[in-house]
Protein backbone atom coordinates (compact mmCIF):
# COMPACT_ATOMS: atom_id res chain seq x y z
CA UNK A 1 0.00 0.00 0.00
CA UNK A 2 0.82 3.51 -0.60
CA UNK A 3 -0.40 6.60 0.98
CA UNK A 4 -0.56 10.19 -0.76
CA UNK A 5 -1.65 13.55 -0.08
CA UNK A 6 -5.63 14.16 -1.58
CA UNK A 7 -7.40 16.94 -0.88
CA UNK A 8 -5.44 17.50 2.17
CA UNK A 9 -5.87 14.49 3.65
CA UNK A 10 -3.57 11.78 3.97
CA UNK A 11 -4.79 8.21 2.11
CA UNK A 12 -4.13 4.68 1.51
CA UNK A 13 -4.23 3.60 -1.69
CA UNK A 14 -4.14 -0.29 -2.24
CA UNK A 15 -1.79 -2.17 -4.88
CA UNK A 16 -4.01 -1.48 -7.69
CA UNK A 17 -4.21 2.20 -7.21
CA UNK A 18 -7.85 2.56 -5.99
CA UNK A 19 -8.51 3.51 -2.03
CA UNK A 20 -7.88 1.03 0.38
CA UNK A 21 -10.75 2.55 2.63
CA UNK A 22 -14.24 4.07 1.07
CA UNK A 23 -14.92 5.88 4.16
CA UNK A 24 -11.88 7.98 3.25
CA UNK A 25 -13.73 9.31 0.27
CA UNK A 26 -15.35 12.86 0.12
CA UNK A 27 -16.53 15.04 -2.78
CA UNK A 28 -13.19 17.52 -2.73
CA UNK A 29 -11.18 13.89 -2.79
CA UNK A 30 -13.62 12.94 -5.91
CA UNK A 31 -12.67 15.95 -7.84
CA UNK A 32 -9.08 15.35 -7.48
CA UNK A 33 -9.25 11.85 -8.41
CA UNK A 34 -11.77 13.07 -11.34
CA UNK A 35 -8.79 15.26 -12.74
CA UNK A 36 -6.25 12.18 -12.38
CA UNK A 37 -8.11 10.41 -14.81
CA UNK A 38 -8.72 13.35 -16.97
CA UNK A 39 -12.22 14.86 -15.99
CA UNK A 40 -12.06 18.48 -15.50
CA UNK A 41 -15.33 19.11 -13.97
CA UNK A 42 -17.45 16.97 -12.33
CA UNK A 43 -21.29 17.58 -13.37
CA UNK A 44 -24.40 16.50 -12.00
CA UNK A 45 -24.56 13.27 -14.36
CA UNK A 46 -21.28 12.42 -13.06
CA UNK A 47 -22.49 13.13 -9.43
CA UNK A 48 -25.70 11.19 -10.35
CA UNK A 49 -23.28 8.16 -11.26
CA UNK A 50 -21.29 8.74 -8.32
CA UNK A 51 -23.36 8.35 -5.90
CA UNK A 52 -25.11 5.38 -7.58
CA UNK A 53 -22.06 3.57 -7.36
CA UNK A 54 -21.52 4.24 -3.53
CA UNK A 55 -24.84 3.49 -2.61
CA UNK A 56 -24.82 0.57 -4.59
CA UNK A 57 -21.07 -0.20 -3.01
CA UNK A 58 -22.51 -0.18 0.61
CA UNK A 59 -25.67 -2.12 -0.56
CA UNK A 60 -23.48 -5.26 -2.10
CA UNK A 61 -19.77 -5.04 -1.14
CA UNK A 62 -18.19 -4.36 -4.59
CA UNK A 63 -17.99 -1.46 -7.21
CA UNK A 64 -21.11 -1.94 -9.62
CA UNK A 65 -20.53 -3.40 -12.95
CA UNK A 66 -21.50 -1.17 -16.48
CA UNK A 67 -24.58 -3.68 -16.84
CA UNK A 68 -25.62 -2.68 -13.29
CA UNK A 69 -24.84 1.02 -14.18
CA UNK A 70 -27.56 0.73 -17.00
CA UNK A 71 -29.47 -1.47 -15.55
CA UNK A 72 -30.20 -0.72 -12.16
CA UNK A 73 -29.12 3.37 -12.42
CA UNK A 74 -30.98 4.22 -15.39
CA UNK A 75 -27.81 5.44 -17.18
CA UNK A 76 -27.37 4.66 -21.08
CA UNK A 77 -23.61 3.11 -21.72
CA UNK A 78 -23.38 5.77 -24.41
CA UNK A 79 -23.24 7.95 -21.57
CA UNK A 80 -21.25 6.28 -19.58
CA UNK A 81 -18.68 6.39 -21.78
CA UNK A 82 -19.15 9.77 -22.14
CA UNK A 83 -19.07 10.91 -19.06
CA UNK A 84 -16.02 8.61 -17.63
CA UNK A 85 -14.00 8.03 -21.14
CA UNK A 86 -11.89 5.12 -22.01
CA UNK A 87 -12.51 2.37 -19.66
CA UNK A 88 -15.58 4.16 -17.44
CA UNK A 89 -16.11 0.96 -14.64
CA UNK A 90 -12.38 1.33 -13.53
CA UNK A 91 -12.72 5.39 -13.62
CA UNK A 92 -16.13 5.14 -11.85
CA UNK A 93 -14.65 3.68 -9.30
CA UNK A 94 -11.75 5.22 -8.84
CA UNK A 95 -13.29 8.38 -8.74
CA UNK A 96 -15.71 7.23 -6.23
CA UNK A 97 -13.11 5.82 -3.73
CA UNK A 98 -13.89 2.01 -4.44
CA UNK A 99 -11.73 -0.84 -5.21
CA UNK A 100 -11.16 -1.77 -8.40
CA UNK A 101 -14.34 -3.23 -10.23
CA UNK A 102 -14.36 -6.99 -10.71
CA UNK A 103 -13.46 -8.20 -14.33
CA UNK A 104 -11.32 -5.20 -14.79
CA UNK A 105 -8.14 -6.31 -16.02
């Protein structure tokens, strides 16, 4: 594990690069993470997602798949891809302090 400065807080991050504790997550840690991966401004379809994710997170114990995303959150992959460009399960979860998303390579 490795620990960095976010947001001016000090975190964990595990050996895949993704939090090693949720509950270390806030919204000024999201929008630093957002422009790691290349987002410049989080908007309210990207909060929408967001929060989908966590919720869904502390409902089953694992970052939601894109099938879920669409599924269960109402959001089209088009826009998923949209919003979280090249490879959107591993950014969504990044960017919402989860571990990395099962079947991500």
């Amino acid at each position: 594990m490795t620990s960095r400065e976010i947001a001016g807080k000090t975190i964990e991050f595990d050996e895949d690069g993704f939090l090693a504790n949720p509950q270390d997550w806030d919204k000024d840690v999201a929008q630093e993470l957002a422009h790691e991966v290349g987002i410049d401004e989080l908007t309210a379809s990207h909060w929408q997602v967001i929060e989908f994710s966590r919720s869904d997170f502390d409902e089953r114990g694992e970052a939601p798949t894109l099938r879920r995303l669409k599924v269960a959150a109402g959001v089209p992959t088009k826009d998923l891809y949209e919003l979280f460009p090249k490879k959107p399960a591993k950014k969504i979860a990044y960017v919402s302090g989860l571990g990395k998303p099962h079947g991500c390579i």
